[in-house]
PDB file of N, CA and C in Angstrom:
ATOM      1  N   UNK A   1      21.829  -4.113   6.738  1.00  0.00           N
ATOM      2  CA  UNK A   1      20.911  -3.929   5.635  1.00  0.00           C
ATOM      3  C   UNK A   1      20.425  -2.475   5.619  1.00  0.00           C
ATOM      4  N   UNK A   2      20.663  -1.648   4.511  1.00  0.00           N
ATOM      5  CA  UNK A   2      20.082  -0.488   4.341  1.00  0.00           C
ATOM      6  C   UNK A   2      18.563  -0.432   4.020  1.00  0.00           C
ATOM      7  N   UNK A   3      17.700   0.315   5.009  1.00  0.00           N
ATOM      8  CA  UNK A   3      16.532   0.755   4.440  1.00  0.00           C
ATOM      9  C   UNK A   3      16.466   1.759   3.366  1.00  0.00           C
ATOM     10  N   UNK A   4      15.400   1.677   2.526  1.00  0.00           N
ATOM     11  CA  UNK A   4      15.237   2.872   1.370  1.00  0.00           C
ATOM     12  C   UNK A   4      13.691   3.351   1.458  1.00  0.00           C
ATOM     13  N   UNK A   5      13.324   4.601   1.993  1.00  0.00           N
ATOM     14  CA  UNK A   5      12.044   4.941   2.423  1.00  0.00           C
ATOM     15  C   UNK A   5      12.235   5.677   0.807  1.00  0.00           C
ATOM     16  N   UNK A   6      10.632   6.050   0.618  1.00  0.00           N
ATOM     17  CA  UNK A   6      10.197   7.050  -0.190  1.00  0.00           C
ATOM     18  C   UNK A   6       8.793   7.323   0.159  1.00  0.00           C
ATOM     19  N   UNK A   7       8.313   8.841  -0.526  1.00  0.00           N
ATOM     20  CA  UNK A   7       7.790   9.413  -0.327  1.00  0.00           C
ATOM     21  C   UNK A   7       6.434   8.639  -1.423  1.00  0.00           C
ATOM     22  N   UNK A   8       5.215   8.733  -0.693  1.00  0.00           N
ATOM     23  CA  UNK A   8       4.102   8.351  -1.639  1.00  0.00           C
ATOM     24  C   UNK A   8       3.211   9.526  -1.932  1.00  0.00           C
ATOM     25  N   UNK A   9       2.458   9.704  -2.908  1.00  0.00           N
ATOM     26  CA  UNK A   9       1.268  10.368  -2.461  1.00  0.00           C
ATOM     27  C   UNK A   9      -0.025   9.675  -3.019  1.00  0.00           C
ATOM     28  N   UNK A  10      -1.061   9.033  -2.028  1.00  0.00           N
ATOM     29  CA  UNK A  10      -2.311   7.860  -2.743  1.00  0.00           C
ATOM     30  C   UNK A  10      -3.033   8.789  -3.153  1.00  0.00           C
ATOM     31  N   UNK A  11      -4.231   8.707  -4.491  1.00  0.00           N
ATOM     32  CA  UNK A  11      -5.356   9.404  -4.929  1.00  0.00           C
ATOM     33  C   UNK A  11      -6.476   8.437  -4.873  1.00  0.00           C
ATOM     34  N   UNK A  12      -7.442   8.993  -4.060  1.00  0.00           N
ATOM     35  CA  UNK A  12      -8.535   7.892  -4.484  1.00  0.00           C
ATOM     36  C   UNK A  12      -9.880   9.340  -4.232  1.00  0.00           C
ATOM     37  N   UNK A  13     -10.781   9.419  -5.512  1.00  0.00           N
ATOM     38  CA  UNK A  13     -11.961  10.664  -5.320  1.00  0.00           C
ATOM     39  C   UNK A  13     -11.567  11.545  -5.220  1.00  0.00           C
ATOM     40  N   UNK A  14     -10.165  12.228  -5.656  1.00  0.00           N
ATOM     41  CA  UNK A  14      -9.876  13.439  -4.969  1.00  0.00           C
ATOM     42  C   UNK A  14      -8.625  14.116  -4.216  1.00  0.00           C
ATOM     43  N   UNK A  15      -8.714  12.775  -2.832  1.00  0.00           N
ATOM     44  CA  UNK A  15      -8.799  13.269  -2.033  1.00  0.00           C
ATOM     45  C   UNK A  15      -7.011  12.423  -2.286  1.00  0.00           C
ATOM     46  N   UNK A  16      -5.890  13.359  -2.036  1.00  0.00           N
ATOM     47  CA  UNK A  16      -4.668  13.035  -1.757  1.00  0.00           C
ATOM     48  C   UNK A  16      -4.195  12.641  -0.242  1.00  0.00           C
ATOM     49  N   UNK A  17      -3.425  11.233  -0.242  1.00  0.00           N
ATOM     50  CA  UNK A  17      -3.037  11.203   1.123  1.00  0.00           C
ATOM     51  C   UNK A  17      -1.674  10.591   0.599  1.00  0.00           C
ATOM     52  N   UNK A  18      -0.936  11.409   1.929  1.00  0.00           N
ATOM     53  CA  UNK A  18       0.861  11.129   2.096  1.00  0.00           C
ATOM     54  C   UNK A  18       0.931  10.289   2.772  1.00  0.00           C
ATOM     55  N   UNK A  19       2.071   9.682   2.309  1.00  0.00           N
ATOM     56  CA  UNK A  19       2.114   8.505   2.859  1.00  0.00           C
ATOM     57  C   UNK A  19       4.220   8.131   2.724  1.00  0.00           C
ATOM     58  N   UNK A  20       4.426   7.757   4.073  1.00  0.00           N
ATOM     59  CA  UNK A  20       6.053   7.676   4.111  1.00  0.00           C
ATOM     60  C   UNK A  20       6.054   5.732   4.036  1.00  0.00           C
ATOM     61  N   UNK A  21       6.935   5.696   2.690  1.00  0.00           N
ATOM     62  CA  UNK A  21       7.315   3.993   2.618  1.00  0.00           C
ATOM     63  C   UNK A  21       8.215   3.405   2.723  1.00  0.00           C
ATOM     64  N   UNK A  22       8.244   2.164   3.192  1.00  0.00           N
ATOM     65  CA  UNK A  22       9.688   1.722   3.425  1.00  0.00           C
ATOM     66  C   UNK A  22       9.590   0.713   1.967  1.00  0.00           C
ATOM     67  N   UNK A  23      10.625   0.364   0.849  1.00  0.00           N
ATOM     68  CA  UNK A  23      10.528  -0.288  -0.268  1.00  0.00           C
ATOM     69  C   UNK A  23      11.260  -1.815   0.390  1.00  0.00           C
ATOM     70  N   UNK A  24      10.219  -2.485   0.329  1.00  0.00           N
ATOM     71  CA  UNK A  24      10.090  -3.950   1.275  1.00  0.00           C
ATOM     72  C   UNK A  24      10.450  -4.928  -0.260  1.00  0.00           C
ATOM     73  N   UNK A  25      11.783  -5.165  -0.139  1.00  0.00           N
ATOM     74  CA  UNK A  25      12.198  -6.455  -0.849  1.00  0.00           C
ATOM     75  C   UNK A  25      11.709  -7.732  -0.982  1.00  0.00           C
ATOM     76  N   UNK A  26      10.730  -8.152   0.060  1.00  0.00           N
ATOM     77  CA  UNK A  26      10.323  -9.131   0.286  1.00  0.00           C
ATOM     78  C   UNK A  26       8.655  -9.554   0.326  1.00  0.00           C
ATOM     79  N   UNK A  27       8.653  -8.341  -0.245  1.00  0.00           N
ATOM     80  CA  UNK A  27       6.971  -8.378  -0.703  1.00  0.00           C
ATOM     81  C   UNK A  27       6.635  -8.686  -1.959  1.00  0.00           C
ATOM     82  N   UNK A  28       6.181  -9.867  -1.748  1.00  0.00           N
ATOM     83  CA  UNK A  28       5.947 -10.634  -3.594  1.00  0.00           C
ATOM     84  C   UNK A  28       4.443 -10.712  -3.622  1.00  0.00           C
ATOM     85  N   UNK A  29       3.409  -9.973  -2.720  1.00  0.00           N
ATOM     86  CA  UNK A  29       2.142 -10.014  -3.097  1.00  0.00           C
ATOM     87  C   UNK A  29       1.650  -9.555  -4.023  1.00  0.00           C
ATOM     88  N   UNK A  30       0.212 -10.462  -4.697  1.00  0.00           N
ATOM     89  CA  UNK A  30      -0.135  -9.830  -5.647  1.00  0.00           C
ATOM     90  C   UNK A  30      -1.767 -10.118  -5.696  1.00  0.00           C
ATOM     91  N   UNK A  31      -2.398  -9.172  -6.285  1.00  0.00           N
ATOM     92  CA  UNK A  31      -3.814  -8.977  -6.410  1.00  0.00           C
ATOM     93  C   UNK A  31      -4.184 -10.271  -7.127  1.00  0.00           C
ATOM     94  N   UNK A  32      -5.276 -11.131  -7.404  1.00  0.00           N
ATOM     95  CA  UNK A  32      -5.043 -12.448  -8.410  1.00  0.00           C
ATOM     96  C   UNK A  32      -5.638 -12.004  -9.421  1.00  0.00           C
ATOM     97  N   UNK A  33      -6.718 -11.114  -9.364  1.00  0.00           N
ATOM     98  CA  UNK A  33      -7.680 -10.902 -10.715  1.00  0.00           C
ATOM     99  C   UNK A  33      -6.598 -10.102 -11.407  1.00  0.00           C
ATOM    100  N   UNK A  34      -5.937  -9.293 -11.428  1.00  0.00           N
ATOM    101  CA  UNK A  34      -5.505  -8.722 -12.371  1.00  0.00           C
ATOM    102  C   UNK A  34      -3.976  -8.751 -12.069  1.00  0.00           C
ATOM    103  N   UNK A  35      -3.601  -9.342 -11.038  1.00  0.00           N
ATOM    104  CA  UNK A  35      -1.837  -9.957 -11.308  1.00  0.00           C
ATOM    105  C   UNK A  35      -1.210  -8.654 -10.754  1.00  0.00           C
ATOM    106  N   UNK A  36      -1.711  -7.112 -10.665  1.00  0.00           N
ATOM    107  CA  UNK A  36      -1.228  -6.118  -9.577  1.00  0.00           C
ATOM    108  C   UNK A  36      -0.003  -6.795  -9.327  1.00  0.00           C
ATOM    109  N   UNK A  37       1.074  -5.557  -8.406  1.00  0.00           N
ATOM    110  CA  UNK A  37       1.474  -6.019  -7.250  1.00  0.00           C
ATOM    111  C   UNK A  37       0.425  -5.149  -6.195  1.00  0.00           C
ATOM    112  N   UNK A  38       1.094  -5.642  -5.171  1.00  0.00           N
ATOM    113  CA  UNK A  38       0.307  -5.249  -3.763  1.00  0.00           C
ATOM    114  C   UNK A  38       1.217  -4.199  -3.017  1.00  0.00           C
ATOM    115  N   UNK A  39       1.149  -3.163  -2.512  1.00  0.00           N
ATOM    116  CA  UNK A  39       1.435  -2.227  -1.560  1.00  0.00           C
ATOM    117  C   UNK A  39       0.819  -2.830  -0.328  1.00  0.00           C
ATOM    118  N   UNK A  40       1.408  -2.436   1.109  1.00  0.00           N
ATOM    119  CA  UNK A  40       0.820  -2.632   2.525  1.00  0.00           C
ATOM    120  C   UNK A  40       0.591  -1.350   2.844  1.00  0.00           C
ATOM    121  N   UNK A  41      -0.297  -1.360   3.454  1.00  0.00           N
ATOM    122  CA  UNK A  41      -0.537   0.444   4.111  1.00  0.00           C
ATOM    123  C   UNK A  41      -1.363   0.062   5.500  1.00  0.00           C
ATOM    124  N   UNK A  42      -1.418   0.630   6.678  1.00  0.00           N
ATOM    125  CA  UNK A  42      -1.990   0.581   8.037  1.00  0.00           C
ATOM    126  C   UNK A  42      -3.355   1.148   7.681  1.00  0.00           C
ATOM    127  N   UNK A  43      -4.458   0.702   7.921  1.00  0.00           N
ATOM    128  CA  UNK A  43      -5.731   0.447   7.764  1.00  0.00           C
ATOM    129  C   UNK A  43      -5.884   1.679   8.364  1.00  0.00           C
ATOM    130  N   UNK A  44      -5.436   2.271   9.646  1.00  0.00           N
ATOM    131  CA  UNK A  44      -5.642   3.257  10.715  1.00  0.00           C
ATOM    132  C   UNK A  44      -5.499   4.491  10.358  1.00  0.00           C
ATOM    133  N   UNK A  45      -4.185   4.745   9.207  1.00  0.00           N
ATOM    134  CA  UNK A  45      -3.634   5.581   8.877  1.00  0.00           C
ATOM    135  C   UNK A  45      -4.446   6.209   7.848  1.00  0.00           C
ATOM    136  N   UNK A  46      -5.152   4.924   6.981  1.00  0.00           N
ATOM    137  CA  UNK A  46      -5.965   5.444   5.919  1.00  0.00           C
ATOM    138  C   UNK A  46      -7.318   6.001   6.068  1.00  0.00           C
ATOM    139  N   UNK A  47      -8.026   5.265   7.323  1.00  0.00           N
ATOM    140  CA  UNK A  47      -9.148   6.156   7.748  1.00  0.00           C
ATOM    141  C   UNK A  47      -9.045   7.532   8.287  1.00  0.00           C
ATOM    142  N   UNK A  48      -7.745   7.884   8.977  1.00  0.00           N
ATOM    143  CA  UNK A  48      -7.529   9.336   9.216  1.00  0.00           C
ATOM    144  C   UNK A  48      -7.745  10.013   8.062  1.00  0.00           C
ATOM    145  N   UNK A  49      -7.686   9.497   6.586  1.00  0.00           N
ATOM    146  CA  UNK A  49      -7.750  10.768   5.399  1.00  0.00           C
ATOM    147  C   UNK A  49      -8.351  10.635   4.641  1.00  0.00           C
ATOM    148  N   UNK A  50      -9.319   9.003   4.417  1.00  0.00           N
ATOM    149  CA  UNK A  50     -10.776   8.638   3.617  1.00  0.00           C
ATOM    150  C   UNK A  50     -11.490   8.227   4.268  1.00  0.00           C
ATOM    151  N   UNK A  51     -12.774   8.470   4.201  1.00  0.00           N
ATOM    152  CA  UNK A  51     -13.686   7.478   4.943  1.00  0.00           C
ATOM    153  C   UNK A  51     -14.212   6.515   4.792  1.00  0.00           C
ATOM    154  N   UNK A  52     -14.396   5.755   5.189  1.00  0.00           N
ATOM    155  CA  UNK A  52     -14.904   4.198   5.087  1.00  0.00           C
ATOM    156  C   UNK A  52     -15.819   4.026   4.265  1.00  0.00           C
ATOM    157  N   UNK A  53     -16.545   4.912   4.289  1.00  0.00           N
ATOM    158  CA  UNK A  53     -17.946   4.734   3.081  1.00  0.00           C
ATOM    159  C   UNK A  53     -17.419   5.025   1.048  1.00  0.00           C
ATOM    160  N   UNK A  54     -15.601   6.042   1.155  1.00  0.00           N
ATOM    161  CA  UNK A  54     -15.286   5.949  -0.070  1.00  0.00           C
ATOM    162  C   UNK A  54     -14.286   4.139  -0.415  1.00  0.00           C
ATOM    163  N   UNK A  55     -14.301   3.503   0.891  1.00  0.00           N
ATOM    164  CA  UNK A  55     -13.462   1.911   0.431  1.00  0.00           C
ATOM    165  C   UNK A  55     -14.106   1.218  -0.339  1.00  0.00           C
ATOM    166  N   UNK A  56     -15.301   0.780  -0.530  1.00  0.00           N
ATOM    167  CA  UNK A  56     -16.302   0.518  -1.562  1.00  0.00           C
ATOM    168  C   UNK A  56     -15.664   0.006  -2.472  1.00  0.00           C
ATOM    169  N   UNK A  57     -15.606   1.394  -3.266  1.00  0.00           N
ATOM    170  CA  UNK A  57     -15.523   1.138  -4.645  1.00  0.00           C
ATOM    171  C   UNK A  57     -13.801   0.607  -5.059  1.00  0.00           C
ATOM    172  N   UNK A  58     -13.702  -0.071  -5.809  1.00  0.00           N
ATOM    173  CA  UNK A  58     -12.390  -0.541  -6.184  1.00  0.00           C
ATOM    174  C   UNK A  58     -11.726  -1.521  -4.757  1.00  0.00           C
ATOM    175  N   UNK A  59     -13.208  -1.998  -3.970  1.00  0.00           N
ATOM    176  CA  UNK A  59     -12.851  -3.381  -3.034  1.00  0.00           C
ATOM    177  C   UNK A  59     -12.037  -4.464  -3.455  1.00  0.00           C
ATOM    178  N   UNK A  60     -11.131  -5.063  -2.762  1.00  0.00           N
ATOM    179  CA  UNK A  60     -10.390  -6.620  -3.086  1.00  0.00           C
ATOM    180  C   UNK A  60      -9.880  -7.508  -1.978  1.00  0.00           C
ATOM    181  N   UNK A  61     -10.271  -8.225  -1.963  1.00  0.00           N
ATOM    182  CA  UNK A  61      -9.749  -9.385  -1.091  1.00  0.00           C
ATOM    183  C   UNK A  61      -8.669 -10.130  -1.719  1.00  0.00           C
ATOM    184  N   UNK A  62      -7.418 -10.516  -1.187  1.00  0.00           N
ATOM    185  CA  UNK A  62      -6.328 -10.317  -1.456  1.00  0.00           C
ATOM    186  C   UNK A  62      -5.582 -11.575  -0.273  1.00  0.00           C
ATOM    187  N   UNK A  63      -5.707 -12.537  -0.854  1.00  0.00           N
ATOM    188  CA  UNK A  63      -4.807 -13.960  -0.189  1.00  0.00           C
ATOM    189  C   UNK A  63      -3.409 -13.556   0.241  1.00  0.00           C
ATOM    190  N   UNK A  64      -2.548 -14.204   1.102  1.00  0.00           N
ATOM    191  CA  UNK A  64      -1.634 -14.232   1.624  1.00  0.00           C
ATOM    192  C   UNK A  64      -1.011 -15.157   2.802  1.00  0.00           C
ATOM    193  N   UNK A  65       0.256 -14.547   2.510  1.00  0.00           N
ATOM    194  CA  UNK A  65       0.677 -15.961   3.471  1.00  0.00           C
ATOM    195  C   UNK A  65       2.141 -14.569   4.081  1.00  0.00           C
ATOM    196  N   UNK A  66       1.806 -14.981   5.427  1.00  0.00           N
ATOM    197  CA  UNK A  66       3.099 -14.409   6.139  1.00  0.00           C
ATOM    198  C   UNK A  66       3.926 -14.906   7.104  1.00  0.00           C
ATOM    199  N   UNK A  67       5.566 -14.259   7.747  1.00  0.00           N
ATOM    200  CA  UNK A  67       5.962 -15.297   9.151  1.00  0.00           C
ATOM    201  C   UNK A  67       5.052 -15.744  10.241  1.00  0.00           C
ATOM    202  N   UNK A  68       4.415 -16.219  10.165  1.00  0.00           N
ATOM    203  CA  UNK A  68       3.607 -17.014  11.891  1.00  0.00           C
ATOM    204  C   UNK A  68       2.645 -16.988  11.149  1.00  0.00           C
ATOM    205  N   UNK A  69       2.297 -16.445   9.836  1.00  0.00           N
ATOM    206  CA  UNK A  69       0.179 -17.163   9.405  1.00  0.00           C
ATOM    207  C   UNK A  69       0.383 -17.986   7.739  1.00  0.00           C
ATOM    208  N   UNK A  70       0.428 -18.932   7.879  1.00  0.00           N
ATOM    209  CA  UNK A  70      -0.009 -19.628   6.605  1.00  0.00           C
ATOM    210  C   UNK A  70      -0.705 -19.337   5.325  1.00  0.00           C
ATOM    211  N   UNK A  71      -1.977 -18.524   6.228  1.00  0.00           N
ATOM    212  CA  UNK A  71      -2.833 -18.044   5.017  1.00  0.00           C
ATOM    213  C   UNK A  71      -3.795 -17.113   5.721  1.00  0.00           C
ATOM    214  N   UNK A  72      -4.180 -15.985   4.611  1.00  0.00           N
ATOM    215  CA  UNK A  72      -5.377 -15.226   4.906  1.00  0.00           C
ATOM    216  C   UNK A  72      -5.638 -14.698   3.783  1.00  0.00           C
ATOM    217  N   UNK A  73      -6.985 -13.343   4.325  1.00  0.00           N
ATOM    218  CA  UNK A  73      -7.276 -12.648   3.530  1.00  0.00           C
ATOM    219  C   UNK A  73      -7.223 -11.405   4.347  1.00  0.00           C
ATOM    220  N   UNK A  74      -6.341 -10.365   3.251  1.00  0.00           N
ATOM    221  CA  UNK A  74      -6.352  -9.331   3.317  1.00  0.00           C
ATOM    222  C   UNK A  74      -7.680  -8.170   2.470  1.00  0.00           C
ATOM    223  N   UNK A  75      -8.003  -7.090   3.146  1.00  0.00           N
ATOM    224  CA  UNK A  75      -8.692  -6.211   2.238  1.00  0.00           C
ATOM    225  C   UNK A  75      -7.929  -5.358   1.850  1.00  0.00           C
ATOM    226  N   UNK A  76      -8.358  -5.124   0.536  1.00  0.00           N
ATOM    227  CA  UNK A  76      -7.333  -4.210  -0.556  1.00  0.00           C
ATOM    228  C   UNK A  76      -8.159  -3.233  -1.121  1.00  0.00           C
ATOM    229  N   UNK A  77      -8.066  -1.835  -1.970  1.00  0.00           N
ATOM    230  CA  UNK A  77      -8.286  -1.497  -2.784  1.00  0.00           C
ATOM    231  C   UNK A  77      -7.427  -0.860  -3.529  1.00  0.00           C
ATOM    232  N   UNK A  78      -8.379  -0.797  -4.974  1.00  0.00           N
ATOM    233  CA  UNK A  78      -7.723   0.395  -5.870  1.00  0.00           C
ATOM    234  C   UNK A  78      -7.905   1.465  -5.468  1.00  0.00           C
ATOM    235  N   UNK A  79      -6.730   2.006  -5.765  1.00  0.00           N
ATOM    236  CA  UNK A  79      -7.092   3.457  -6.002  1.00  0.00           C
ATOM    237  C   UNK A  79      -6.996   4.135  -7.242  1.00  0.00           C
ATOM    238  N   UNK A  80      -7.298   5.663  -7.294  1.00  0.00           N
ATOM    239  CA  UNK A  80      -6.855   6.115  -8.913  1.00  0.00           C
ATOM    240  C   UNK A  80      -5.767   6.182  -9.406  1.00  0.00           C
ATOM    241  N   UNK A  81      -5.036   6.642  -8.757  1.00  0.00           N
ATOM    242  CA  UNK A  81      -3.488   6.951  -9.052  1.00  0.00           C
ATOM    243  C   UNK A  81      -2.212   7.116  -7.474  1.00  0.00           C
ATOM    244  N   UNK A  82      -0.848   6.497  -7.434  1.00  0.00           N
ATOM    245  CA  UNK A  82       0.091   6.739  -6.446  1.00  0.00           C
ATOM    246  C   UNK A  82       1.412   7.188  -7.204  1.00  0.00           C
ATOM    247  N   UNK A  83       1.721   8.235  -6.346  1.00  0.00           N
ATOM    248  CA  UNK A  83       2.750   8.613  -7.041  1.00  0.00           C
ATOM    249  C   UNK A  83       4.135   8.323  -5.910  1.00  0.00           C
ATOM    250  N   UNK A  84       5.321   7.998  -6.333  1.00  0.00           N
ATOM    251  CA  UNK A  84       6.167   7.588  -5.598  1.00  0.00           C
ATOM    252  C   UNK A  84       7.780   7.920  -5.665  1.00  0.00           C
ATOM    253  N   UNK A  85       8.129   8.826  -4.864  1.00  0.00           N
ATOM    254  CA  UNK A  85       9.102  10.273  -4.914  1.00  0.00           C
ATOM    255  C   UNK A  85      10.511   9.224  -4.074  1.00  0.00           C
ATOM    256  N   UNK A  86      11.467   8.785  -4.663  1.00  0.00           N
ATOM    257  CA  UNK A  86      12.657   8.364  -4.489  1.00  0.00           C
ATOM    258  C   UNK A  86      13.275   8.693  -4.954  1.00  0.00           C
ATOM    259  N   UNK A  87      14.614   9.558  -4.030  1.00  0.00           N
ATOM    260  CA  UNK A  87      15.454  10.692  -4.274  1.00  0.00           C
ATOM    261  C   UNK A  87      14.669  11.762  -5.285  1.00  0.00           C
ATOM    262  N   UNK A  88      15.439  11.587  -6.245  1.00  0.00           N
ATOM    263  CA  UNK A  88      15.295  12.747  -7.561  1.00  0.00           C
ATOM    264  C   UNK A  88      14.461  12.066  -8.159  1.00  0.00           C
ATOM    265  N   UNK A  89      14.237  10.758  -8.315  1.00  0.00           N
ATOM    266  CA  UNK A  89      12.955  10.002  -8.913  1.00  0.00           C
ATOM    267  C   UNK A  89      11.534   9.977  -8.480  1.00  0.00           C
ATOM    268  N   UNK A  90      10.883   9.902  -9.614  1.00  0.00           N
ATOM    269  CA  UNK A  90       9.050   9.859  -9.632  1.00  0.00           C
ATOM    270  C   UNK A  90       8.818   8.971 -10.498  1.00  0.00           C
ATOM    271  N   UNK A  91       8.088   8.249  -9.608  1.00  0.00           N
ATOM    272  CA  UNK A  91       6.878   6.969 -10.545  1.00  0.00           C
ATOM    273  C   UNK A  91       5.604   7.264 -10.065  1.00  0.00           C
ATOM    274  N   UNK A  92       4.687   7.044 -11.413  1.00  0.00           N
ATOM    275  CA  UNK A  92       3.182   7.651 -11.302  1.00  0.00           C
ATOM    276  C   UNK A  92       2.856   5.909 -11.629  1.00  0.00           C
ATOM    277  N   UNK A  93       2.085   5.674 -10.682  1.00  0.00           N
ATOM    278  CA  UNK A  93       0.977   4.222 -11.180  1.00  0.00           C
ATOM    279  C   UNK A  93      -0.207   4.283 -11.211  1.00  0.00           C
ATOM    280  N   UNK A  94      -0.854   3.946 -12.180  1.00  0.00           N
ATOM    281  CA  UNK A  94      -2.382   4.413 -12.622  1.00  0.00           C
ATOM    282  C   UNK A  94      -3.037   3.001 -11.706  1.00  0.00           C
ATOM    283  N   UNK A  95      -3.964   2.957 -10.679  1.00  0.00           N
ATOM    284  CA  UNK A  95      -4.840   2.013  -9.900  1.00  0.00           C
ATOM    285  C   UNK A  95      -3.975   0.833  -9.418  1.00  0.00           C
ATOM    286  N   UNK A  96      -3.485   1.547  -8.445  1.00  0.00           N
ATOM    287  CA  UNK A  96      -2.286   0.760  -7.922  1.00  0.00           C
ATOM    288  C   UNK A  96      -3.633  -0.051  -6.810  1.00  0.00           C
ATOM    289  N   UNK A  97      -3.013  -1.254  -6.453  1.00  0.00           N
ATOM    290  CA  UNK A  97      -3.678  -1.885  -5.446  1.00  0.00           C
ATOM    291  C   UNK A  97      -2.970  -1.779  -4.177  1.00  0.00           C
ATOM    292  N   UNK A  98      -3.611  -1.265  -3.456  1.00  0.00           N
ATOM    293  CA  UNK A  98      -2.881  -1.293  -1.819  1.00  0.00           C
ATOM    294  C   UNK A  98      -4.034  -2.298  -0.901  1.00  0.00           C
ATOM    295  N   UNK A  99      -2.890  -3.069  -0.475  1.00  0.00           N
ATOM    296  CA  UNK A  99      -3.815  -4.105   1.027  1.00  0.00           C
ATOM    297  C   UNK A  99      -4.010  -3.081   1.871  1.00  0.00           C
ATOM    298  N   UNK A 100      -4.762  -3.454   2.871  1.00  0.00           N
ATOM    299  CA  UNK A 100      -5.057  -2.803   4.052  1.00  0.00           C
ATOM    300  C   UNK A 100      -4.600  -3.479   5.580  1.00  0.00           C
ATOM    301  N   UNK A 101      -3.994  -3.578   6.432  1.00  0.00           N
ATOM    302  CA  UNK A 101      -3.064  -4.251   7.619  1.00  0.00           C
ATOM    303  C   UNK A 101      -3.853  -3.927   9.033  1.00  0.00           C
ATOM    304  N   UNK A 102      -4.347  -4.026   9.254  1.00  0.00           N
ATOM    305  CA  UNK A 102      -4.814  -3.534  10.987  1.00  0.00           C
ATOM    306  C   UNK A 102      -3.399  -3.551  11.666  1.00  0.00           C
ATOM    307  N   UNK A 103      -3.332  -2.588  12.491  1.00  0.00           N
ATOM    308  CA  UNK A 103      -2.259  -2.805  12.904  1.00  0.00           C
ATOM    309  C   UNK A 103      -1.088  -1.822  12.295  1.00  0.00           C
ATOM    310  N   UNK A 104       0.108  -1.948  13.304  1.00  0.00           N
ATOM    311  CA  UNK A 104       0.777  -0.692  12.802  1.00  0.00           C
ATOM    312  C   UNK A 104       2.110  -1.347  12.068  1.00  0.00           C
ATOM    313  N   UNK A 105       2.354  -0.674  11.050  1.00  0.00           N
ATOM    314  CA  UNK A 105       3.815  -1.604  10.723  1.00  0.00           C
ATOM    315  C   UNK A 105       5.150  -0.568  10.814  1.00  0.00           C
ATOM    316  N   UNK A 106       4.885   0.628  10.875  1.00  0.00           N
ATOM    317  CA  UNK A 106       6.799   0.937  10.903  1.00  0.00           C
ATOM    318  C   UNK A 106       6.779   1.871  12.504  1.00  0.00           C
ATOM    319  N   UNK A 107       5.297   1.618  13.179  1.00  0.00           N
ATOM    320  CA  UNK A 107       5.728   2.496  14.455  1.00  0.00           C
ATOM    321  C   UNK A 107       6.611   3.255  14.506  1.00  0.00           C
ATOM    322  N   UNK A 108       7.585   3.422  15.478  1.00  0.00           N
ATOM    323  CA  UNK A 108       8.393   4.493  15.459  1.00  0.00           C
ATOM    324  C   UNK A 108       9.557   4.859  14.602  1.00  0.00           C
ATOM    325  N   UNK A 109       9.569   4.152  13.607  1.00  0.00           N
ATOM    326  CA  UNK A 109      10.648   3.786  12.446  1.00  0.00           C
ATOM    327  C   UNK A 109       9.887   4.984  11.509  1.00  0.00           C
ATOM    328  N   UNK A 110       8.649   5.210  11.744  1.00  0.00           N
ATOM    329  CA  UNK A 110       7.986   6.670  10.910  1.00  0.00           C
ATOM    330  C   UNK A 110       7.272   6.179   9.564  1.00  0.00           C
ATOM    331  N   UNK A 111       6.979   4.616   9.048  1.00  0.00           N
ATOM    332  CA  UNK A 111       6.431   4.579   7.557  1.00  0.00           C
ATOM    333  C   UNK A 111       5.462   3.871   8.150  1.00  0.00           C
ATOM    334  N   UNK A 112       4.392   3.954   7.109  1.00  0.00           N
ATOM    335  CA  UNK A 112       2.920   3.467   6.948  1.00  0.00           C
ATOM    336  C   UNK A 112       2.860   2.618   6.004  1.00  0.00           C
ATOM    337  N   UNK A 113       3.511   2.527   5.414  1.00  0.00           N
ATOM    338  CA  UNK A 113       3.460   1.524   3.860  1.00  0.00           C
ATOM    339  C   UNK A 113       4.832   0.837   4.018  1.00  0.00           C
ATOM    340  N   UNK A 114       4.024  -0.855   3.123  1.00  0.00           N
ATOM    341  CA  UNK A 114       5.398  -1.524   2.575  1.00  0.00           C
ATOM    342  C   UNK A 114       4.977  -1.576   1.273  1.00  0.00           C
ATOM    343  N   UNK A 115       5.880  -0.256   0.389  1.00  0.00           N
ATOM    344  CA  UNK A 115       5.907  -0.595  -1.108  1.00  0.00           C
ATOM    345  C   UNK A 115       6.735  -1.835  -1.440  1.00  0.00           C
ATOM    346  N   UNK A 116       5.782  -2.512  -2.822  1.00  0.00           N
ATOM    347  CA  UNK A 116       6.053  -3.400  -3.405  1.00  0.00           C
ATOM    348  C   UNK A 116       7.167  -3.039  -3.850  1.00  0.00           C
ATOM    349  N   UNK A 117       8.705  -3.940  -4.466  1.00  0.00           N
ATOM    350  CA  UNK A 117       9.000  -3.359  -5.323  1.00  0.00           C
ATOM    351  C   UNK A 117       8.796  -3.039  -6.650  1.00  0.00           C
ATOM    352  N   UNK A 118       8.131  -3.965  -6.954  1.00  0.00           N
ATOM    353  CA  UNK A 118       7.477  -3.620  -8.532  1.00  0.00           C
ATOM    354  C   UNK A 118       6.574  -3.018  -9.120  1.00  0.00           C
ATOM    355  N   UNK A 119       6.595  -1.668  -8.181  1.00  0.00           N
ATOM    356  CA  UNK A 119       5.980  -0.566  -7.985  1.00  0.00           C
ATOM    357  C   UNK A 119       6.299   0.418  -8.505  1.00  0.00           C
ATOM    358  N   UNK A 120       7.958   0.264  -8.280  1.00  0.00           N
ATOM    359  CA  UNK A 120       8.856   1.563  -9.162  1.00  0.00           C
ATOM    360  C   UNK A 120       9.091   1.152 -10.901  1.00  0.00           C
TER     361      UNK A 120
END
């Protein structure tokens, strides 16, 4: 199975953060109030470049079901804008919803995010 990383860049206040993604086929999450899809991003990664006091605004709790958990809740927010650089391609999404993951997901594989695909 071929991976397909791309390049992100999140906006939320300002403040731009990069972000390397792996485009996860198998991510069918979705926000419920407004039907979004969902991005994954490492909770850890995102406090290195916002601070906790800008998560606030554009908060979401965000149901799910994964291999070994039945059900939860994830925290999510909006942000203002993600832009998403594959190959020669760019997609701009205006208040994309990204979950938040404790925990690390591409460790030494080098990505922080599982873009949705219905993102591009």
């Amino acid at each position: 199975m071929k991976r397909t990383y791309c390049k992100v860049t999140l906006e939320k206040h300002g403040i731009q953060i990069p972000v390397t993604a792996l485009l996860d086929t198998g991510n069918f999450l979705v926000e419920p109030i407004s039907g979004k899809p969902v991005s994954v991003l490492e909770e850890t990664y995102l406090a290195g470049y916002l601070p906790e006091s800008e998560w606030e605004d554009g908060f979401r709790l965000i149901p799910y079901r994964s291999v070994g958990r039945r059900h939860g809740l994830m925290r999510g927010l909006i942000f203002d804008r993600m832009e998403v650089r594959r190959g020669r391609k760019c997609a701009c999404v205006r208040e994309p919803v990204i979950g938040l993951v404790r925990g690390i997901l591409g460790g030494e594989k080098g990505y922080q995010m599982l873009l949705n695909m219905k993102m591009l």
